[in-house]
Structure formats: structure tokens, C-alpha cells
PDB file of N, CA and C in Angstrom:
ATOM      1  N   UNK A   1     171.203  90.922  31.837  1.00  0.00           N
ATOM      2  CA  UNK A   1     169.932  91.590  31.965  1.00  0.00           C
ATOM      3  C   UNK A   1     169.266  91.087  33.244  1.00  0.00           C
ATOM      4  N   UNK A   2     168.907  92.001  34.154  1.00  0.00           N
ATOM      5  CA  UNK A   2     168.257  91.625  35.318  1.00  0.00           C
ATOM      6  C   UNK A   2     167.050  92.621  35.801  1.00  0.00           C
ATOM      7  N   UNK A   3     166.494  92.791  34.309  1.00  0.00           N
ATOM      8  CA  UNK A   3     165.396  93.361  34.593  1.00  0.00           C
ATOM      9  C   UNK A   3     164.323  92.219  35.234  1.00  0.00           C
ATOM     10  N   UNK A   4     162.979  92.500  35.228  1.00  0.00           N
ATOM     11  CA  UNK A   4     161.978  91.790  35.874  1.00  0.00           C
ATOM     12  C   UNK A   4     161.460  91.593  34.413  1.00  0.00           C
ATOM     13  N   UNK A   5     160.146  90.308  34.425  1.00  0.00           N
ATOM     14  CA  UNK A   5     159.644  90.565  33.792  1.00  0.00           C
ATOM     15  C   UNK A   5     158.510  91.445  32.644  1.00  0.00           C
ATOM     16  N   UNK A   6     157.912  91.928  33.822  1.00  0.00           N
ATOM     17  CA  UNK A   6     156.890  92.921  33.200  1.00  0.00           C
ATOM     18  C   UNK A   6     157.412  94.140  32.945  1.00  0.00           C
ATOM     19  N   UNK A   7     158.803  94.624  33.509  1.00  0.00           N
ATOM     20  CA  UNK A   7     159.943  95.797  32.110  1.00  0.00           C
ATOM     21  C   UNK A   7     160.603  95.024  31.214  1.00  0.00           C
ATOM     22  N   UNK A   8     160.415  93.958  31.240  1.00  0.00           N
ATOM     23  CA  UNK A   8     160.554  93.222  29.625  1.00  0.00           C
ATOM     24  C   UNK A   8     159.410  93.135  28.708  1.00  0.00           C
ATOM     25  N   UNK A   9     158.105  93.330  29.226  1.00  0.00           N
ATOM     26  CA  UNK A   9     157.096  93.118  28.558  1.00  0.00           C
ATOM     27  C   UNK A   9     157.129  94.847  28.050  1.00  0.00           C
ATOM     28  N   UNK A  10     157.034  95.465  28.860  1.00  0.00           N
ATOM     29  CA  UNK A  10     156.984  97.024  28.584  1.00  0.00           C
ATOM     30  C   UNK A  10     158.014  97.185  27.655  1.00  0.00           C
ATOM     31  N   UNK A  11     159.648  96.955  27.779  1.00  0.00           N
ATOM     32  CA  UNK A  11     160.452  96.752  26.658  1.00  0.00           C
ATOM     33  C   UNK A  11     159.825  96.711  25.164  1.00  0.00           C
ATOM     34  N   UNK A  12     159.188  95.505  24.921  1.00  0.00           N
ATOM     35  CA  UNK A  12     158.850  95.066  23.657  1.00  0.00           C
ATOM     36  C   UNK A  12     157.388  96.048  23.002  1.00  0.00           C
ATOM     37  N   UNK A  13     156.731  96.931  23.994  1.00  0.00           N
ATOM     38  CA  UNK A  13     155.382  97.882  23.372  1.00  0.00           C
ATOM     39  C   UNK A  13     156.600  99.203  23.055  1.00  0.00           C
ATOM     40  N   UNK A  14     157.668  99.494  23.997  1.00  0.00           N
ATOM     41  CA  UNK A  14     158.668 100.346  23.517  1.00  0.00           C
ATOM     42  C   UNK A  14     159.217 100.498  22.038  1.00  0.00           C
ATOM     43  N   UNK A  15     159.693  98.891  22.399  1.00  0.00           N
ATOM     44  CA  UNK A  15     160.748  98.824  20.443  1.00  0.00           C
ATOM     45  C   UNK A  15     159.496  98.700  19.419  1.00  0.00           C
ATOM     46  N   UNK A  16     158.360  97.860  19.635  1.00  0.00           N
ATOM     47  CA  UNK A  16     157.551  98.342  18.877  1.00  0.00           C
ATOM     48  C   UNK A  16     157.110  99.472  18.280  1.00  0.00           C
ATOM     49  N   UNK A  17     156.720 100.653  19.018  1.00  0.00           N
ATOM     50  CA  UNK A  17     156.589 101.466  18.995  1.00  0.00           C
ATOM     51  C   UNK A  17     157.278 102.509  18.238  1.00  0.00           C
ATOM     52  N   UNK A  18     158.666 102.118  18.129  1.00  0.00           N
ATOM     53  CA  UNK A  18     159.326 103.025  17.380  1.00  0.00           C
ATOM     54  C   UNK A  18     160.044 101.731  15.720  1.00  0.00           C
ATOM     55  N   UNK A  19     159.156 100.547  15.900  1.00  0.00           N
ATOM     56  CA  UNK A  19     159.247  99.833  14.366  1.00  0.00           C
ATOM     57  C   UNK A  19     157.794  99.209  14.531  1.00  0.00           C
ATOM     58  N   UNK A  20     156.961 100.084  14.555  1.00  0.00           N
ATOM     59  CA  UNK A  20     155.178  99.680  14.284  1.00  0.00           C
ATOM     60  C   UNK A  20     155.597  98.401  12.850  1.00  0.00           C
ATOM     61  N   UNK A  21     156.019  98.529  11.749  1.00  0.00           N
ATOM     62  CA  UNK A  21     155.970  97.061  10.636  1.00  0.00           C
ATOM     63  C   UNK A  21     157.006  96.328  10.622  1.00  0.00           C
ATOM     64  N   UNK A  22     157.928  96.042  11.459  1.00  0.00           N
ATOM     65  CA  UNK A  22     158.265  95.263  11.499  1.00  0.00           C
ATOM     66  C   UNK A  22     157.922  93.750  11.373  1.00  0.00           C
ATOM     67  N   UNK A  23     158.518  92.944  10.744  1.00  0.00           N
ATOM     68  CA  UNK A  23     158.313  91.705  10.337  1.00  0.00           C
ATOM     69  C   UNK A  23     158.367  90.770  11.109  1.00  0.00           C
ATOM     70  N   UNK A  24     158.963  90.697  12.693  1.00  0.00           N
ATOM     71  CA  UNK A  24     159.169  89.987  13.741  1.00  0.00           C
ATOM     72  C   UNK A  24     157.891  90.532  14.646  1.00  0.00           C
ATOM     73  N   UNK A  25     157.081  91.000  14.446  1.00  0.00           N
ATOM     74  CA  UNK A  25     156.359  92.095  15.322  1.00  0.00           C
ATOM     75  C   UNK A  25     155.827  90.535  16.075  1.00  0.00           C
ATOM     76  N   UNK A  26     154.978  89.369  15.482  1.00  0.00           N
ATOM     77  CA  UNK A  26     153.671  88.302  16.076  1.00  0.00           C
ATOM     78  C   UNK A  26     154.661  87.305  16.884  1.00  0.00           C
ATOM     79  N   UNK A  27     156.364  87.472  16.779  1.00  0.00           N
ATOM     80  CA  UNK A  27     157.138  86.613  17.863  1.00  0.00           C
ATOM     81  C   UNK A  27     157.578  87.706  18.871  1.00  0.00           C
ATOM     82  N   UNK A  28     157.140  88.924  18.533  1.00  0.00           N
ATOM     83  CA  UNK A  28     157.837  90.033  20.038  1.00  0.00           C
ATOM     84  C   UNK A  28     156.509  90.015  21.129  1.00  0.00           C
ATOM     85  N   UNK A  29     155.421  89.888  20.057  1.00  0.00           N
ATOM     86  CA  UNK A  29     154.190  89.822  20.786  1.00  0.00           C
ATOM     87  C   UNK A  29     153.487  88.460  21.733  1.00  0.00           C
ATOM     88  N   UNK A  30     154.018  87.305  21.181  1.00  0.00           N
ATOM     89  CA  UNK A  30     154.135  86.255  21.982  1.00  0.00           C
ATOM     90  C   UNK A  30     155.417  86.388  22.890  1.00  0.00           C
ATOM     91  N   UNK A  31     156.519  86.999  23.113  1.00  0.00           N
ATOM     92  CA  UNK A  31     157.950  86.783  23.999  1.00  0.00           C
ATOM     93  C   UNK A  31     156.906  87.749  24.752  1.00  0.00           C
ATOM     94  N   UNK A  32     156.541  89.139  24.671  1.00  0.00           N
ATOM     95  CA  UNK A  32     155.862  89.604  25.343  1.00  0.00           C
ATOM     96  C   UNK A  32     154.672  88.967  26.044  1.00  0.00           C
ATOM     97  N   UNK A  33     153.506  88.026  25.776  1.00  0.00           N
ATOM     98  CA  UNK A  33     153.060  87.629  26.788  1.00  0.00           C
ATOM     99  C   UNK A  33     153.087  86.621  27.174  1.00  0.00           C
ATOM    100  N   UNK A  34     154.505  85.636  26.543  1.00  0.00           N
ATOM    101  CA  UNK A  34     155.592  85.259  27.780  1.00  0.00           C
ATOM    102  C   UNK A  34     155.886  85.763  29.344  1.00  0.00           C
ATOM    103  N   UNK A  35     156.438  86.931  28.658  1.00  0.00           N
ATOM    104  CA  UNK A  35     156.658  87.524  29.903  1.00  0.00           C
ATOM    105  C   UNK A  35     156.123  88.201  31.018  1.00  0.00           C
ATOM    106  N   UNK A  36     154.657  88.444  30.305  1.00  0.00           N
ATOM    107  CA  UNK A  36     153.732  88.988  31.418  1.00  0.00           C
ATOM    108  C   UNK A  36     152.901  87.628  32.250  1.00  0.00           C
ATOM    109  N   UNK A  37     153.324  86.795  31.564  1.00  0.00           N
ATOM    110  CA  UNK A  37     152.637  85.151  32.102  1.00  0.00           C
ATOM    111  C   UNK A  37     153.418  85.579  33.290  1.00  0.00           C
ATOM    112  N   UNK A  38     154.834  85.323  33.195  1.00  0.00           N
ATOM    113  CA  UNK A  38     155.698  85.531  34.213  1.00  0.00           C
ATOM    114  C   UNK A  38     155.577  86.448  35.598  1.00  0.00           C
ATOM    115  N   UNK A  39     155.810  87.853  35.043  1.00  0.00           N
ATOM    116  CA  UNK A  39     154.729  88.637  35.996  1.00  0.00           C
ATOM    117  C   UNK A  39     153.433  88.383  37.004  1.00  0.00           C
ATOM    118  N   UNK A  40     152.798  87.836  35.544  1.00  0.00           N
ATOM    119  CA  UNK A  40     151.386  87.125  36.734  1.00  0.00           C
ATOM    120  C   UNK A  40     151.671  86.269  37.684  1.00  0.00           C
ATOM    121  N   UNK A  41     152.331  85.503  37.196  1.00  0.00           N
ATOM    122  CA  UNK A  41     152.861  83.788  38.724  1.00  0.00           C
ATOM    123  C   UNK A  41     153.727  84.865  39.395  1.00  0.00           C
ATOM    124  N   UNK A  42     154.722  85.646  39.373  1.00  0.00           N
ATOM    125  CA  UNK A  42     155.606  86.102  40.551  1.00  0.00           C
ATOM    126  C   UNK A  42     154.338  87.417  41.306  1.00  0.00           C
ATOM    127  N   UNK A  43     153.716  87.929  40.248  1.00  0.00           N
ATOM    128  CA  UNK A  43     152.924  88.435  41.421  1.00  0.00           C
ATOM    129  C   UNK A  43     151.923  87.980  42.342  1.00  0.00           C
ATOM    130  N   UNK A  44     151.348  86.748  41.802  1.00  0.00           N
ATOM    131  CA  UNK A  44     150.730  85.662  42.719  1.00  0.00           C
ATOM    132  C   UNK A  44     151.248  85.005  43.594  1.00  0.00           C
ATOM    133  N   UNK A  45     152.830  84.864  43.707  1.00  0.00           N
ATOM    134  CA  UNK A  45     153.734  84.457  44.616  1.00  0.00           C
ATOM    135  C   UNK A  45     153.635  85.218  45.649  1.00  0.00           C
ATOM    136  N   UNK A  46     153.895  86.632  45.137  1.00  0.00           N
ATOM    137  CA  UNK A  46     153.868  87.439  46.478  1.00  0.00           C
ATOM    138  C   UNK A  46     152.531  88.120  47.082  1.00  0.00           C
ATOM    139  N   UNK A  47     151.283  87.573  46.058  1.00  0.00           N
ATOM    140  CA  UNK A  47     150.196  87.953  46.761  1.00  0.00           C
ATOM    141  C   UNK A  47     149.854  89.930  46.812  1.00  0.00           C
ATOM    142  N   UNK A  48     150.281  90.151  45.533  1.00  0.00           N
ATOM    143  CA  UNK A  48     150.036  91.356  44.642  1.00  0.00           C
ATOM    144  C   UNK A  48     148.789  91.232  44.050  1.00  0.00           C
ATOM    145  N   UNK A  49     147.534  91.100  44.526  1.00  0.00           N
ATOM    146  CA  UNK A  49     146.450  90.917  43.716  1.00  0.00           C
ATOM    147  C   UNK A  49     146.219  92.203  43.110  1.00  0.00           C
ATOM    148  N   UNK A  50     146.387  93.317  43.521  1.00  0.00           N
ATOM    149  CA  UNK A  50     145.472  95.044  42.792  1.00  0.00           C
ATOM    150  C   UNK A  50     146.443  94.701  41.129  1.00  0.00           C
ATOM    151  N   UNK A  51     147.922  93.815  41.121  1.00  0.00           N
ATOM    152  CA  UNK A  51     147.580  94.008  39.899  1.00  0.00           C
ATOM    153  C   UNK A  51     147.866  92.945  38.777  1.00  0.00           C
ATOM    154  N   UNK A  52     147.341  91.282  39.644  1.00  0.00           N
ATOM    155  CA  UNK A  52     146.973  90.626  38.348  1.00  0.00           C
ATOM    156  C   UNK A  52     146.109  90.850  37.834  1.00  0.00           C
ATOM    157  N   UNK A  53     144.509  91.311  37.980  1.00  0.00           N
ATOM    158  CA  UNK A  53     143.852  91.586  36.139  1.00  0.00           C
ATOM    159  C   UNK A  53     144.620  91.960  35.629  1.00  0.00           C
ATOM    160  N   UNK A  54     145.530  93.106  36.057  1.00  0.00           N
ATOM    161  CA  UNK A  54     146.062  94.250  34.742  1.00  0.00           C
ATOM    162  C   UNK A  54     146.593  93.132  33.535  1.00  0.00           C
ATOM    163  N   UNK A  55     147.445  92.608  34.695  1.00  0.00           N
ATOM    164  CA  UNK A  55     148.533  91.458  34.158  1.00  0.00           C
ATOM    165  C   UNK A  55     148.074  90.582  33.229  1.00  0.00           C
ATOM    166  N   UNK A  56     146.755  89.754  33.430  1.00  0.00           N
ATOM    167  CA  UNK A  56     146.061  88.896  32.489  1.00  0.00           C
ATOM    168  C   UNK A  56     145.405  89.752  31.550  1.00  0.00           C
ATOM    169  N   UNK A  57     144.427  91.056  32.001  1.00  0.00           N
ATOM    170  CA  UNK A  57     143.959  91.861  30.560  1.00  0.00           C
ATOM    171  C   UNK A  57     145.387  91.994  29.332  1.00  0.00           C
ATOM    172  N   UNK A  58     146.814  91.914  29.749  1.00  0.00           N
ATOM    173  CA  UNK A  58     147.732  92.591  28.904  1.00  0.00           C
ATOM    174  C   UNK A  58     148.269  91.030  28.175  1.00  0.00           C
ATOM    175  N   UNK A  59     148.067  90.390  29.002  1.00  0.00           N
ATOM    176  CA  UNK A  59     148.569  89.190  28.534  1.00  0.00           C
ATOM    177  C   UNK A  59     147.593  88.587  27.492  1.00  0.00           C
ATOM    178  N   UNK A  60     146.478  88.452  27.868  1.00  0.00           N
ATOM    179  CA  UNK A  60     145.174  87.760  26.703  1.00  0.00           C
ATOM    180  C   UNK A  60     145.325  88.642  25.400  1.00  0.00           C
ATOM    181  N   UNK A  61     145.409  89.962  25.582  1.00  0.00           N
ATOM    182  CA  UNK A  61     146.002  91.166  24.403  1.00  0.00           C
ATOM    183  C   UNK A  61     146.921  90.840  23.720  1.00  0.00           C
ATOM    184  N   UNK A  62     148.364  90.955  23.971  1.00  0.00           N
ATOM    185  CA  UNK A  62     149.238  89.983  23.492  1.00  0.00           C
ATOM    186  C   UNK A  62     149.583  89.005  22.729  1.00  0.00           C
ATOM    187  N   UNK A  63     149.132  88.077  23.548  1.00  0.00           N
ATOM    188  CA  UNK A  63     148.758  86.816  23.032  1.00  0.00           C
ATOM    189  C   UNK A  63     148.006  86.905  21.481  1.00  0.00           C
ATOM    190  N   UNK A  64     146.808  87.593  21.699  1.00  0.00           N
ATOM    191  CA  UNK A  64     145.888  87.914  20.263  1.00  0.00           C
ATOM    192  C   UNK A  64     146.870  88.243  19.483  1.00  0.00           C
ATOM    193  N   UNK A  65     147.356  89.142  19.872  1.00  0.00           N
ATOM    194  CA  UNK A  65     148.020  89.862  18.700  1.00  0.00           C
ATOM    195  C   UNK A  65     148.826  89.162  17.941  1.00  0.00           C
ATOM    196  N   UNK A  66     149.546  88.050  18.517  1.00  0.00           N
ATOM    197  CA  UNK A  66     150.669  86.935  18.151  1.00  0.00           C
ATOM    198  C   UNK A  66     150.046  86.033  17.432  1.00  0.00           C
ATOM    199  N   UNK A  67     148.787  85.551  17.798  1.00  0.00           N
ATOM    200  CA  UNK A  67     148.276  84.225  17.419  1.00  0.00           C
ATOM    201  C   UNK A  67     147.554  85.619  15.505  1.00  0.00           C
ATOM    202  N   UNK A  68     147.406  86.580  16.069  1.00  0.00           N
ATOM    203  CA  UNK A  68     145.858  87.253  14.791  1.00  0.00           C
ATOM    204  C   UNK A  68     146.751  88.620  14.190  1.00  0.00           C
ATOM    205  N   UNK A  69     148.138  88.224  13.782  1.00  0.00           N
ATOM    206  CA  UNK A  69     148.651  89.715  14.040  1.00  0.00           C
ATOM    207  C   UNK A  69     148.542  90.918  12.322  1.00  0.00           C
ATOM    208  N   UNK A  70     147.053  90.376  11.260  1.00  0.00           N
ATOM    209  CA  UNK A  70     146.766  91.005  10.797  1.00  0.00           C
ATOM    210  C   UNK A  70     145.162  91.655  11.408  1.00  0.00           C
ATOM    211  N   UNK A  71     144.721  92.865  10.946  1.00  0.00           N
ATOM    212  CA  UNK A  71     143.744  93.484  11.552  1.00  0.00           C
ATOM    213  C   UNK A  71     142.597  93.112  10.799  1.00  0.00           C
ATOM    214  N   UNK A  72     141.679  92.773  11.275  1.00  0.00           N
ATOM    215  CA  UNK A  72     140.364  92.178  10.391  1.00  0.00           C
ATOM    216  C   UNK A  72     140.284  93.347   9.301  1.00  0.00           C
ATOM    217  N   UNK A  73     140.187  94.896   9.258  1.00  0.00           N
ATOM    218  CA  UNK A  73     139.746  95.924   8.405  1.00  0.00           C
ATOM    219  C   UNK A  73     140.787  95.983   7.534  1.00  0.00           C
ATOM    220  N   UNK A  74     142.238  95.468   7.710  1.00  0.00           N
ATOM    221  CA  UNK A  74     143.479  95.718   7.033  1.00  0.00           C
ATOM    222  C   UNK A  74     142.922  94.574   5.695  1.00  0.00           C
ATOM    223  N   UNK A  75     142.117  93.660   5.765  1.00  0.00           N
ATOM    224  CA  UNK A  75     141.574  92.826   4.629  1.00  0.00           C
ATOM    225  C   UNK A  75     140.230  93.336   3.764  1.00  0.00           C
ATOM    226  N   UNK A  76     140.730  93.800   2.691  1.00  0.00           N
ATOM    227  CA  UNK A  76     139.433  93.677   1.623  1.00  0.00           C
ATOM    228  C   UNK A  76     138.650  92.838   1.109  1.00  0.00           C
ATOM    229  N   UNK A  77     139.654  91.786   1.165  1.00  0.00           N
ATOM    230  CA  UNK A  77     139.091  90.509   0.290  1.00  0.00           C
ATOM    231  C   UNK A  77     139.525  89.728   0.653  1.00  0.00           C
ATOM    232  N   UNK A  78     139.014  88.429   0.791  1.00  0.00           N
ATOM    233  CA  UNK A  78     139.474  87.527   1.244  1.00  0.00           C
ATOM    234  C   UNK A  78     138.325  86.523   0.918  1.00  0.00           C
ATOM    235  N   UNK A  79     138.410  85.463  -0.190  1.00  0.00           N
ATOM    236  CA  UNK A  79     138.044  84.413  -0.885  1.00  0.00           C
ATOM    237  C   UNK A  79     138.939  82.818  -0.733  1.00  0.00           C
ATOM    238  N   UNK A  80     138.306  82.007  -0.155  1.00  0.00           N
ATOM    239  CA  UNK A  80     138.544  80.885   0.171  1.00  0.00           C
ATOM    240  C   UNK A  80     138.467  79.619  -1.159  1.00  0.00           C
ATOM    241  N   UNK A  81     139.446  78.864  -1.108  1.00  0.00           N
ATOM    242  CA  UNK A  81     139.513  77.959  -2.615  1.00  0.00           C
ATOM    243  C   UNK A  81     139.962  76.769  -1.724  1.00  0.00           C
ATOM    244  N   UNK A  82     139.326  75.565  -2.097  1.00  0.00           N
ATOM    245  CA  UNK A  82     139.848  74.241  -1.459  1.00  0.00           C
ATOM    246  C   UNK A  82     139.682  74.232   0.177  1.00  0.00           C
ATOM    247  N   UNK A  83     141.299  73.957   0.491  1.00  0.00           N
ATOM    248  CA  UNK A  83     141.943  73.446   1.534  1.00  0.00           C
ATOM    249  C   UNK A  83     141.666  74.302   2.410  1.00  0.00           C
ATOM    250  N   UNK A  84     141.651  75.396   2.233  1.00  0.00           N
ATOM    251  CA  UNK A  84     141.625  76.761   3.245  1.00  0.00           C
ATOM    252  C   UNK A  84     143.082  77.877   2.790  1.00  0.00           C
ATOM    253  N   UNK A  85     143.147  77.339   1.284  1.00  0.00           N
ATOM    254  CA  UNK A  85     143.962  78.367   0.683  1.00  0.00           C
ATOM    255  C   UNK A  85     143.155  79.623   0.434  1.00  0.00           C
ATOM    256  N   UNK A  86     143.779  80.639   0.354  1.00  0.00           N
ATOM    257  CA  UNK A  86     143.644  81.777   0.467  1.00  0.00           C
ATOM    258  C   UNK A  86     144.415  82.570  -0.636  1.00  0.00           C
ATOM    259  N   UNK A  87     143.351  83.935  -0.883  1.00  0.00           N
ATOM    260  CA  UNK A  87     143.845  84.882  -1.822  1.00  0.00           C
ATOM    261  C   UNK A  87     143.386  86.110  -1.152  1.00  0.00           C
ATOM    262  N   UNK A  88     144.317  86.867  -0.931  1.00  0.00           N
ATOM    263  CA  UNK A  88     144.071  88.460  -0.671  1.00  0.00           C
ATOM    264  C   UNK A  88     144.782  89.002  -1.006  1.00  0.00           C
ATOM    265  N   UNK A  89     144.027  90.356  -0.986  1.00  0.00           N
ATOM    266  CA  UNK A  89     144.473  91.614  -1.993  1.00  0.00           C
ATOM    267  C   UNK A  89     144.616  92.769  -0.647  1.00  0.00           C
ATOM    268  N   UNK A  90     145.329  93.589  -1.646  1.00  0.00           N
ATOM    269  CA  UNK A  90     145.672  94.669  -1.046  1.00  0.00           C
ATOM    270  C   UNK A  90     146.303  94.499   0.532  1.00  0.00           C
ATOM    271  N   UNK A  91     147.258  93.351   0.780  1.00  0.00           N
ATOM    272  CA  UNK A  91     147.707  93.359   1.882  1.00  0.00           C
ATOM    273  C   UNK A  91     149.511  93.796   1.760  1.00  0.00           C
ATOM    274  N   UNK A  92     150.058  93.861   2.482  1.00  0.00           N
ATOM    275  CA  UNK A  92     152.105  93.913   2.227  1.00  0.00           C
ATOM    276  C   UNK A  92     152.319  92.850   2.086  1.00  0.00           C
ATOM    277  N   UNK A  93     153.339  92.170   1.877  1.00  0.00           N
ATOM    278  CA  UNK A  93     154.159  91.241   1.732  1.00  0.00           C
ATOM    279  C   UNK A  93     154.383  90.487   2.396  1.00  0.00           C
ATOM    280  N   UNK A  94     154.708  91.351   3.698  1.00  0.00           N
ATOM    281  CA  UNK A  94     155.133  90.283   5.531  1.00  0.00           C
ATOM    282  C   UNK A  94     153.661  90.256   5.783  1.00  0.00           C
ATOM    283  N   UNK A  95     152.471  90.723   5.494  1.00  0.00           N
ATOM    284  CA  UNK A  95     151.382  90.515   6.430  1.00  0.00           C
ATOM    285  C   UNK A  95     150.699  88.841   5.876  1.00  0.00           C
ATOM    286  N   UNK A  96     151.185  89.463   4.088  1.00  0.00           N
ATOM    287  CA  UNK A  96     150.639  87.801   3.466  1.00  0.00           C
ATOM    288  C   UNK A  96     151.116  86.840   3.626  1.00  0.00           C
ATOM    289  N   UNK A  97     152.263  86.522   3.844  1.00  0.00           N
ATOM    290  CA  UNK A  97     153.062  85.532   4.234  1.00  0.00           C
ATOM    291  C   UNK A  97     152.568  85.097   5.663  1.00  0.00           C
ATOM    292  N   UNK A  98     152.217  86.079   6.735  1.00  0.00           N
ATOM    293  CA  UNK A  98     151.946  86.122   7.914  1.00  0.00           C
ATOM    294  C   UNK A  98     150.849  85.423   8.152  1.00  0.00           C
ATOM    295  N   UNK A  99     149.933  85.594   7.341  1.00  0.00           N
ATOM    296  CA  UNK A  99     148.462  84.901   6.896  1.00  0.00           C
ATOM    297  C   UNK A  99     148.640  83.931   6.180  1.00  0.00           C
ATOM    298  N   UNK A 100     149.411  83.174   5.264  1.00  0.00           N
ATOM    299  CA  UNK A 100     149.496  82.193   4.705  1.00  0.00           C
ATOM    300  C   UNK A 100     150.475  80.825   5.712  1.00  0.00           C
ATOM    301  N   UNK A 101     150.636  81.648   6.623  1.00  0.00           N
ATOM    302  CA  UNK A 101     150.931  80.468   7.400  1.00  0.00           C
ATOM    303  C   UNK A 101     150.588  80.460   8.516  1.00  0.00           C
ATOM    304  N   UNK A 102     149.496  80.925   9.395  1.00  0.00           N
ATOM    305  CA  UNK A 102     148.506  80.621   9.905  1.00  0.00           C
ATOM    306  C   UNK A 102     147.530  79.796   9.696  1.00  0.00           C
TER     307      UNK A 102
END
């Protein structure tokens, strides 16, 4: 593979795109702004400024999505006990798990 980075980042909104629930989705979304990190330093190398914002707006995006990758409205409920254990309802399976180990 000798693509660049940022058609690797585009890659991963692709395969997404056609598996929106996938269960790997919050590690494609961190490899993704991996790779737009990447992008940003080689386009700062060559002194491409018109398009690092783009590069950092897509990357800080990303990133969220990896670190937060359930949607605040996707939660009905959400009641706190102790430690910072948690009970919610009405979520899937991969999203609770997803949240229980965060």
C-alpha cells in the first residue's frame, strides 16, 4: 500500500460508510485520525498551509468520535451507582460494552 495518508483517512469514512454499526467503528476512527495527524506534519513539511485547518478540523472530529463513539441522544437513561458504574437502557450491545469500558 502506497497510498498517502489522508486517502487512508478518506479510506476509513468510505468502509464506514458502507458498515455505519460496526463494532470496530471507535479503533477505525482513532487509525483515522492517526492518519490525518500524519497528513498534517507532511503538509507542514511542505508548507501546504490552505489545507492544514481542514486537516486539524477532521482530525479533532475523529479523534471525538474514538475517544465518545456513543451519541449523547442515542442515551435515555443513564443513572450512576458507586464507582462510576453505570446502567443504561435502550442502548445495542456493542454500544454498551463500548460505554462500559470507557
Amino acid at each position: 500500500m502506497s497510498e498517502g495518508p489522508v486517502d487512508e483517512a478518506n479510506f476509513v469514512d468510505y468502509w464506514l460508510e458502507k458498515r455505519p454499526r460496526t463494532p470496530i467503528a471507535p479503533f477505525l476512527h482513532l487509525f483515522k485520525a492517526h492518519r490525518l495527524r500524519a497528513g498534517f506534519e507532511a503538509a507542514r513539511a511542505k508548507h501546504e498551509k490552505a489545507l492544514m485547518p481542514t486537516l486539524v478540523k477532521r482530525y479533532r472530529e475523529a479523534l471525538d468520535k474514538a475517544r465518545y463513539p456513543v451519541e449523547p441522544q442515542e442515551v435515555e437513561e443513564i443513572q450512576r451507582f458507586g464507582r462510576g458504574a453505570l446502567i443504561i437502557e435502550n442502548l445495542s450491545f456493542n454500544k454498551l460494552l463500548t460505554v462500559a469500558r470507557s
